[in-house]
C-alpha atoms as a PDB file:
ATOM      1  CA  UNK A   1      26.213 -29.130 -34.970  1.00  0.00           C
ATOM      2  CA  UNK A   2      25.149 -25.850 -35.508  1.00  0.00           C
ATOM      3  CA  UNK A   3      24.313 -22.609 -32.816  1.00  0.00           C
ATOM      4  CA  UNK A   4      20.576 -23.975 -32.352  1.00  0.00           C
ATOM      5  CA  UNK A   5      21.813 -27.782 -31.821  1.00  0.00           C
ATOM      6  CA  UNK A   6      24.721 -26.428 -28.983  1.00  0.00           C
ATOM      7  CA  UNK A   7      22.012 -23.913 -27.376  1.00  0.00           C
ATOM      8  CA  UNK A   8      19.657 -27.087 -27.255  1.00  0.00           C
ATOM      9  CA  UNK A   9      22.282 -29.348 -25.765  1.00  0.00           C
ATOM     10  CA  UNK A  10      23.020 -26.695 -23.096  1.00  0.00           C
ATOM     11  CA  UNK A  11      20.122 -26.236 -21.602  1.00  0.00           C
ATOM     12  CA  UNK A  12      19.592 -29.809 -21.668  1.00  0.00           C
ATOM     13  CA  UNK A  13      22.797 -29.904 -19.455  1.00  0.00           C
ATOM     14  CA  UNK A  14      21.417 -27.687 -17.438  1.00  0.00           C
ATOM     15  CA  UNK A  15      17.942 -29.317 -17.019  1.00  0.00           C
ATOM     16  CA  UNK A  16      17.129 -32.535 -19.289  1.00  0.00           C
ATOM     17  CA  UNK A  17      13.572 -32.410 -17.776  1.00  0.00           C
ATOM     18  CA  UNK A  18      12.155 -29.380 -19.389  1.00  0.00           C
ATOM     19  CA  UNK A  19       9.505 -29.567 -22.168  1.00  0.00           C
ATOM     20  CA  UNK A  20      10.238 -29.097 -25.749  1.00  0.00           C
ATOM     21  CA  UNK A  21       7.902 -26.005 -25.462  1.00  0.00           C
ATOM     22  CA  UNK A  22      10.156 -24.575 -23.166  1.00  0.00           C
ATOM     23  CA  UNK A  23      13.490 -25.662 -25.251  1.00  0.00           C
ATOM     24  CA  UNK A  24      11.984 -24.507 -28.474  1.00  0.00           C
ATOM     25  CA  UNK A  25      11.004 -20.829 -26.906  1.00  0.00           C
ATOM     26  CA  UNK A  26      14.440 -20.588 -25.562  1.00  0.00           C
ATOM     27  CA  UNK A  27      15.925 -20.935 -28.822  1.00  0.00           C
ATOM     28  CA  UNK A  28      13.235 -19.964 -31.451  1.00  0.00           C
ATOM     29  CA  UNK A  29      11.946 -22.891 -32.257  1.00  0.00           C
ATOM     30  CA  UNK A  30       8.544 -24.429 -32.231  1.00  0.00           C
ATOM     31  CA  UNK A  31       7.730 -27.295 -30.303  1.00  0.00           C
ATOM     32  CA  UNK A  32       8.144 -29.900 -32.694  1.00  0.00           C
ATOM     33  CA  UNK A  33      10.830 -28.895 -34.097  1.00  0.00           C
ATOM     34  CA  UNK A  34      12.879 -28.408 -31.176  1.00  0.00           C
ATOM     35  CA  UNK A  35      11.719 -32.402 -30.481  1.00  0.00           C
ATOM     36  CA  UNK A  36      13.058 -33.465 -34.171  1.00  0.00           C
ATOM     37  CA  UNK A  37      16.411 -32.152 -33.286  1.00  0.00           C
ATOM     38  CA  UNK A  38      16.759 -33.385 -30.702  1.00  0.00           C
ATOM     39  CA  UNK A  39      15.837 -36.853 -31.900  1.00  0.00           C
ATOM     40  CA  UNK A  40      18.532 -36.373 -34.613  1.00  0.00           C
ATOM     41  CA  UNK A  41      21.128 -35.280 -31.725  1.00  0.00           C
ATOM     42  CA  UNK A  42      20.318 -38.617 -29.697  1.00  0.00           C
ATOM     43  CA  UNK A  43      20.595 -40.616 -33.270  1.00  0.00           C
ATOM     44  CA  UNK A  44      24.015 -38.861 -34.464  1.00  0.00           C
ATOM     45  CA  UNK A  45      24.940 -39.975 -30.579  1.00  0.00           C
ATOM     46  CA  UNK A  46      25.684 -36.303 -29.316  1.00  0.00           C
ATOM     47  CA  UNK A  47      23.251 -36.790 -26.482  1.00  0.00           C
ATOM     48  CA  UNK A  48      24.186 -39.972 -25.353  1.00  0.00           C
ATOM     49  CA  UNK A  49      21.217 -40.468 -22.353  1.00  0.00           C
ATOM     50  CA  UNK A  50      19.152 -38.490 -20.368  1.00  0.00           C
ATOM     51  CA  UNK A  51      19.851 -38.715 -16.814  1.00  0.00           C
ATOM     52  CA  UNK A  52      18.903 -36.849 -13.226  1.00  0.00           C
ATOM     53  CA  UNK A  53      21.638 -35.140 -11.035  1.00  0.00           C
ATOM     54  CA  UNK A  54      21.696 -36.713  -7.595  1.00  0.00           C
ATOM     55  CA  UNK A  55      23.035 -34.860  -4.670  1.00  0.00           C
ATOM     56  CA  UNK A  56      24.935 -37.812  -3.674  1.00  0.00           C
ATOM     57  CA  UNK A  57      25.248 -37.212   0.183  1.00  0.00           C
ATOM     58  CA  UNK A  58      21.640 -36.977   0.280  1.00  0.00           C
ATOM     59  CA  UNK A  59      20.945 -40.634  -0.590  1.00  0.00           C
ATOM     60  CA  UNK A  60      23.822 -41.766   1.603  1.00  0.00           C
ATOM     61  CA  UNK A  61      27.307 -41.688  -0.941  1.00  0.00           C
ATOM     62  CA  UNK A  62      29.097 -38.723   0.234  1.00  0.00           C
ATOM     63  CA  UNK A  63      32.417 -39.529  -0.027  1.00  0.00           C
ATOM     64  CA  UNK A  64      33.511 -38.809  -2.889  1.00  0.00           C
ATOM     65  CA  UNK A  65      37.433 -40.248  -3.548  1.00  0.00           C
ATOM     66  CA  UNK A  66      39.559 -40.300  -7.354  1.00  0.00           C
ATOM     67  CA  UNK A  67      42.009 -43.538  -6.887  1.00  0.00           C
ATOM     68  CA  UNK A  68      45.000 -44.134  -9.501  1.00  0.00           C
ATOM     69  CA  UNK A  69      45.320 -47.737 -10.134  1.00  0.00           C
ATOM     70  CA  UNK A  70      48.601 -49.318 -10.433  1.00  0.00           C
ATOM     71  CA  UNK A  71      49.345 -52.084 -12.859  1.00  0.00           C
ATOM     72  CA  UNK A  72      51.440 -54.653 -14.298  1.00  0.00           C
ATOM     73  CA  UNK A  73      49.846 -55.404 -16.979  1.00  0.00           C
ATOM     74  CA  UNK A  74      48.332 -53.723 -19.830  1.00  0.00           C
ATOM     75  CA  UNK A  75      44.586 -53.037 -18.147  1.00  0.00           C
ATOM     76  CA  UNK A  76      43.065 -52.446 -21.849  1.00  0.00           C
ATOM     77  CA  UNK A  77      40.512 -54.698 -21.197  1.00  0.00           C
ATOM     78  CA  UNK A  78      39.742 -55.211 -17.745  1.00  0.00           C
ATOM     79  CA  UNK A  79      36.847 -52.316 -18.417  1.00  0.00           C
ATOM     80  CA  UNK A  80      34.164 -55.081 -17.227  1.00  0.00           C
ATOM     81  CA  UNK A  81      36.510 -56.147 -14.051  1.00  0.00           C
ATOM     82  CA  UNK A  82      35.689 -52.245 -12.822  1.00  0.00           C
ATOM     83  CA  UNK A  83      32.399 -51.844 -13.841  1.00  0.00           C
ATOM     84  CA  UNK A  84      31.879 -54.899 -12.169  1.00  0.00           C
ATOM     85  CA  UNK A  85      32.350 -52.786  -8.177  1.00  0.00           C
ATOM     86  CA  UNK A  86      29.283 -51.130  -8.324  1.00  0.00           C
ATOM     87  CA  UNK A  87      30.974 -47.900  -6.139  1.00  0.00           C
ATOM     88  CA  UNK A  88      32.640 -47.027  -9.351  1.00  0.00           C
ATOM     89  CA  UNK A  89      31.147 -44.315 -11.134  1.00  0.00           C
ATOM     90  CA  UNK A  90      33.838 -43.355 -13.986  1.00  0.00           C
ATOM     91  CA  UNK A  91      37.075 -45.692 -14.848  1.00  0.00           C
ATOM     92  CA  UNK A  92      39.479 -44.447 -17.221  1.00  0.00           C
ATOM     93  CA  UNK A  93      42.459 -45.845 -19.310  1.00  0.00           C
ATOM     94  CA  UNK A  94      45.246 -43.159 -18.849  1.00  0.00           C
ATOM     95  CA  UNK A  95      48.490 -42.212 -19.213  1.00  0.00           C
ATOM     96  CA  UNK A  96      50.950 -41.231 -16.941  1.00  0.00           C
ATOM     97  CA  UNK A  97      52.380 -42.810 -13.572  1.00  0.00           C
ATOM     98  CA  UNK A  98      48.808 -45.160 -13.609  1.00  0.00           C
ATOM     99  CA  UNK A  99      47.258 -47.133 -15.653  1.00  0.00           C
ATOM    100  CA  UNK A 100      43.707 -46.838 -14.851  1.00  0.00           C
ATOM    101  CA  UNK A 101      42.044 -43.620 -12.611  1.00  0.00           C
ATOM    102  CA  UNK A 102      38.549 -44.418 -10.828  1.00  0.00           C
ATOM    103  CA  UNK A 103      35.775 -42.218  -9.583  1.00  0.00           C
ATOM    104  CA  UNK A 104      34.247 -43.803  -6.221  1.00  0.00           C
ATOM    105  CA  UNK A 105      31.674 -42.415  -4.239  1.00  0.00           C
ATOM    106  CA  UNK A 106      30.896 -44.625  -1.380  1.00  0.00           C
ATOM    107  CA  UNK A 107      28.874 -43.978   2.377  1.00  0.00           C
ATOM    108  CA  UNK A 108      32.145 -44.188   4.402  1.00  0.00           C
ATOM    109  CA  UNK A 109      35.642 -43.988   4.530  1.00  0.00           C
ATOM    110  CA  UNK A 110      35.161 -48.036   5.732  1.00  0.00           C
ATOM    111  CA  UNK A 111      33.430 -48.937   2.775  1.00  0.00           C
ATOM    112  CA  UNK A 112      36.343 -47.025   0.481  1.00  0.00           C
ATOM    113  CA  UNK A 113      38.784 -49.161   1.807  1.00  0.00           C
ATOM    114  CA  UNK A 114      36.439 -52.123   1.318  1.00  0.00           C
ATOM    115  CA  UNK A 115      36.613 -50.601  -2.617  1.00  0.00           C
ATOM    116  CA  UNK A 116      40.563 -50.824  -2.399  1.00  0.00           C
ATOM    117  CA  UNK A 117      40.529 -54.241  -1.298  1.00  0.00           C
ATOM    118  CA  UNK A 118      38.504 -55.070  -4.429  1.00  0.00           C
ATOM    119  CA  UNK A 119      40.587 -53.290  -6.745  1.00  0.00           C
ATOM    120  CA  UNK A 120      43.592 -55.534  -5.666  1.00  0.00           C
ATOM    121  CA  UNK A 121      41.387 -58.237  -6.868  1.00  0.00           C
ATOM    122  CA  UNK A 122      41.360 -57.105 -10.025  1.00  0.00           C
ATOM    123  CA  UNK A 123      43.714 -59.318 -11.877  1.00  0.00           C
ATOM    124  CA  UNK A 124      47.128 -56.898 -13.120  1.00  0.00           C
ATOM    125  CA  UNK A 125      46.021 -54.478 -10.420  1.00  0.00           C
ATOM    126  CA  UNK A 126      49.907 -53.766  -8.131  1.00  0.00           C
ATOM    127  CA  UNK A 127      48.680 -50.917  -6.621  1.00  0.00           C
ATOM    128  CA  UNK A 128      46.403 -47.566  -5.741  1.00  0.00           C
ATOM    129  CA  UNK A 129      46.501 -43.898  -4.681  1.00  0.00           C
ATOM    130  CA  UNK A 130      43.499 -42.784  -3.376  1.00  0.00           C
ATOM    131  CA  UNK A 131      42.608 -39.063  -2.836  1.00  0.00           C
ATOM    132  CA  UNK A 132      39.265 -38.378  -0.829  1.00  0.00           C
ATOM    133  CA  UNK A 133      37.535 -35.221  -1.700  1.00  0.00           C
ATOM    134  CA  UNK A 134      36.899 -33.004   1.444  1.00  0.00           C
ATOM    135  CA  UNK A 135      34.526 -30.601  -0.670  1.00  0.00           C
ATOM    136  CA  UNK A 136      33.638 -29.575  -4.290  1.00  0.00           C
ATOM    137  CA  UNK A 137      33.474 -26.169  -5.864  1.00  0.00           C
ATOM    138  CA  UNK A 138      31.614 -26.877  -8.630  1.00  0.00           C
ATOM    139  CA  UNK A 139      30.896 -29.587 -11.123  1.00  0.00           C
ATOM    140  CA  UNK A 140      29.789 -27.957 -15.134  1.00  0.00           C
ATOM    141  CA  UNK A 141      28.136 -29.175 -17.978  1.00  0.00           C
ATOM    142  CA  UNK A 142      30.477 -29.684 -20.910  1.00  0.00           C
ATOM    143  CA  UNK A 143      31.287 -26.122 -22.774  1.00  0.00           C
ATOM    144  CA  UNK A 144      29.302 -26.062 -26.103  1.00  0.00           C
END
């Protein structure tokens, strides 16, 4: 990647919606250009999808808690077993006291719980700290 592909991916962080007119201007390209790169980006899997930020309270999933899962068993590949609990934004094999750390957004502190009880489902699953999010600073676009 070179200063032109990072600049492109950075303001695509910051807005994925904008034309390639506008992209290409910012970074002194034309049009179709700036469109070829980033074709090649999405091909070379840099850009992996194109998405819209959601303000999550606003359509009803504003608690927001990080739970460390417990486990007595390797949980390698129980990825499917997670993505299966559809509250689950982010699951991640990690090292450490846990085995597996979850991102949950849910509408209610009832419905987290109802989240926990389905992670003990989750066959090797002993166990989970859950820590619920009272308010967020900031969330930022990877540093290119």
């Amino acid at each position: 990647m070179d200063d032109i592909d990072r600049a492109l991916v950075l303001r695509l962080q910051q807005d994925a919606g904008q034309s390639y007119a506008a992209l290409g201007t910012a970074v002194g390209l034309s049009a179709g250009a700036t469109h070829e790169r980033v074709r090649k980006l999405r091909e070379r899997g840099v850009i992996r999808r194109t998405t819209v930020d959601v303000d999550p309270a606003a359509v009803g999933s504003g608690v927001l808690a990080y739970v460390m899962v417990d486990s007595n068993a390797w949980m390698g590949e129980s990825g499917a077993d997670f993505a299966a609990i559809p509250e689950i934004q982010e699951a991640h094999i990690i090292a450490g006291s846990a085995s597996v750390l979850v991102k949950v957004r849910t509408a209610s502190t009832e419905q987290l719980q109802d989240v926990l009880r389905r992670l003990y489902a989750i066959d090797g699953v002993s166990g989970t700290h859950a820590t619920v999010v009272l308010d967020t600073f900031f969330e930022r676009p990877l540093p290119l």
